[in-house]
Protein backbone atom coordinates (compact mmCIF):
# COMPACT_ATOMS: atom_id res chain seq x y z
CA UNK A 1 -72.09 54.42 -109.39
CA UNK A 2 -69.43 53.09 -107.57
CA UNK A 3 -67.84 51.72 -110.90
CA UNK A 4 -67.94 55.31 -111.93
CA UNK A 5 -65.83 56.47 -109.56
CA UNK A 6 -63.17 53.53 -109.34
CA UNK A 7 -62.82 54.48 -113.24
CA UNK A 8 -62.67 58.06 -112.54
CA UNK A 9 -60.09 57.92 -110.36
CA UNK A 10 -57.76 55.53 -112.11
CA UNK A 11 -58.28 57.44 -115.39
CA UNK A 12 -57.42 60.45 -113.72
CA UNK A 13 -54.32 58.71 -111.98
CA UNK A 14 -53.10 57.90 -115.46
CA UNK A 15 -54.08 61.05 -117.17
CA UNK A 16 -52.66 63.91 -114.68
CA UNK A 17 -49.35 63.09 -114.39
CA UNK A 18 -48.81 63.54 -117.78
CA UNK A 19 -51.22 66.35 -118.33
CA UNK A 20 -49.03 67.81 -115.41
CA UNK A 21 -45.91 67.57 -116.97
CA UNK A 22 -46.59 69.06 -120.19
CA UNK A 23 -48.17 72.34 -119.03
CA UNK A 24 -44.88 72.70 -116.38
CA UNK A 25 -43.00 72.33 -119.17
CA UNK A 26 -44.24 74.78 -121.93
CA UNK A 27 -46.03 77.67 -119.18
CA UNK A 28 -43.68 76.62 -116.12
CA UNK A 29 -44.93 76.44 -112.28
CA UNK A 30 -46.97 79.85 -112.07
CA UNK A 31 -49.27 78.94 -115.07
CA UNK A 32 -49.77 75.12 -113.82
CA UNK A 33 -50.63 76.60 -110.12
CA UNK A 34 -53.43 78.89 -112.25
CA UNK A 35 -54.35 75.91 -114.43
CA UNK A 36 -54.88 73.24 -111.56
CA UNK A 37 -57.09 75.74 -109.83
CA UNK A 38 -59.41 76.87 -112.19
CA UNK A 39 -59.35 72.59 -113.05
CA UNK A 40 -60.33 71.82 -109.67
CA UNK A 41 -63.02 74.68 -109.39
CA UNK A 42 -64.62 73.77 -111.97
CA UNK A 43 -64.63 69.77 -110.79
CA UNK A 44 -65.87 70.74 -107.59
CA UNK A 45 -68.56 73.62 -109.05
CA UNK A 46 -70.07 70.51 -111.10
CA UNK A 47 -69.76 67.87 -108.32
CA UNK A 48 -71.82 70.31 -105.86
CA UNK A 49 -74.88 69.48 -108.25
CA UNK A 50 -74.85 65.44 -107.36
CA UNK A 51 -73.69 65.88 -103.64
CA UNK A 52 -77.20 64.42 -101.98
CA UNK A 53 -77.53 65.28 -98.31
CA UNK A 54 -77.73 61.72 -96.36
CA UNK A 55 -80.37 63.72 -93.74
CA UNK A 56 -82.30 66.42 -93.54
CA UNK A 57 -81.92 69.37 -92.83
CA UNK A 58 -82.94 71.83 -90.37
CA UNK A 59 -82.88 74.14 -87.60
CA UNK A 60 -80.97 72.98 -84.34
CA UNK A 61 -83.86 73.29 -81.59
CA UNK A 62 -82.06 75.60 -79.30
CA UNK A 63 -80.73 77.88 -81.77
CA UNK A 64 -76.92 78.23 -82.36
CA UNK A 65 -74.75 75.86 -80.50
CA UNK A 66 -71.83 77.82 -78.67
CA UNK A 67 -68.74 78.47 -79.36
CA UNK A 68 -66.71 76.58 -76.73
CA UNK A 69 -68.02 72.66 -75.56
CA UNK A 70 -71.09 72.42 -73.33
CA UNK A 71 -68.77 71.00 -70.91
CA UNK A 72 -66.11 73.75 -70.86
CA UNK A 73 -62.64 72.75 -71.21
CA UNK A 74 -62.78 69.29 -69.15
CA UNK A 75 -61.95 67.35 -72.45
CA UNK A 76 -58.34 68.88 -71.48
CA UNK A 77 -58.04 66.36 -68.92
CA UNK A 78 -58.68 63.18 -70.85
CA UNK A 79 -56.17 60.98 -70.83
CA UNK A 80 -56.45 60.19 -74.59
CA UNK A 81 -56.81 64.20 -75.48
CA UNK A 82 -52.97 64.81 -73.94
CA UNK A 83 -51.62 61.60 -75.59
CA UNK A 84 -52.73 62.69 -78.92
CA UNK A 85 -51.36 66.70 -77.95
CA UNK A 86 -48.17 65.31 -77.09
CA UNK A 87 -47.91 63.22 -80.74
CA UNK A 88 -48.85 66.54 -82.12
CA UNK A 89 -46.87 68.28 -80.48
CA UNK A 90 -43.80 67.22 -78.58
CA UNK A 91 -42.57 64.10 -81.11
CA UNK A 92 -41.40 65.26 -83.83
CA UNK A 93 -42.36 64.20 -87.73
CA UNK A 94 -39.77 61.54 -89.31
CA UNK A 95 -39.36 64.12 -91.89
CA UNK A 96 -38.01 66.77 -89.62
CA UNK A 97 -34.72 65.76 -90.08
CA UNK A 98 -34.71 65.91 -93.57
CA UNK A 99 -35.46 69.82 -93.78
CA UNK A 100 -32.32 71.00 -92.90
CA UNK A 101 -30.78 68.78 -95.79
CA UNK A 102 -33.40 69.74 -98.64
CA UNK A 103 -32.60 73.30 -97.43
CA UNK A 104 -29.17 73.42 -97.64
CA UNK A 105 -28.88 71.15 -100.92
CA UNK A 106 -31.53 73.07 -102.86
CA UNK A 107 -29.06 76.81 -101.53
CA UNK A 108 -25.81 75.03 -102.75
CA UNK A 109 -27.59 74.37 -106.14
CA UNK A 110 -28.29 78.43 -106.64
C-alpha cells in the first residue's frame, strides 16, 4: 500500500505542474482556481471511502468535554507556552521583509 502512495505522489508531482500550466494558460487563473477545487473534492470525496479509523469509536463517558481546559488557563504560565507565543508572535517571519518589495515591484509593473 505504501508503494501505492510513493507512486501516487511522484506521478502526481510530475503530472500537475504541467496539467497546471496548460489550463492557466488557455482558461487563465479564475477557471484553474474552479478546476483545482472541484479536482481536489472529488480526490478527497473518494479517499473518505478507504480512510479506516485506527480505534473505535464512541461516546466520551462524561458527555461533552468543555470548552476551555480542565485546568483553566494555567497552561498560560508554562514556560514553553510563552516561548512558542513570543516566536509566533513578537519575531518576525524571514519573509517579512520581502513584502514591501513584492508590493511595490508588482504596483510599478501596472
Amino acid at each position: 500500500m505504501l508503494l501505492l502512495v510513493l507512486a501516487g505522489g511522484g506521478l502526481g508531482g510530475f503530472i500537475f505542474p504541467w496539467l497546471i500550466n496548460v489550463v492557466l494558460e488557455t482558461k487563465g487563473f479564475p477557471w484553474l482556481c474552479r478546476i483545482w477545487a472541484l479536482l481536489t473534492a472529488v480526490v478527497f470525496s473518494v479517499s473518505i471511502v478507504f480512510i479506516k479509523p485506527r480505534a473505535p469509536l464512541g461516546k466520551p463517558a462524561r458527555g461533552r468535554a468543555p470548552w476551555f481546559p480542565a485546568g483553566g488557563w494555567s497552561f498560560a504560565k508554562n514556560p514553553l507556552f510563552l516561548l512558542s507565543v513570543r516566536r509566533v508572535v513578537l519575531i518576525p517571519s524571514p519573509h517579512a521583509p520581502l513584502v514591501p518589495f513584492a508590493a511595490s515591484s508588482s504596483r510599478s509593473e501596472r
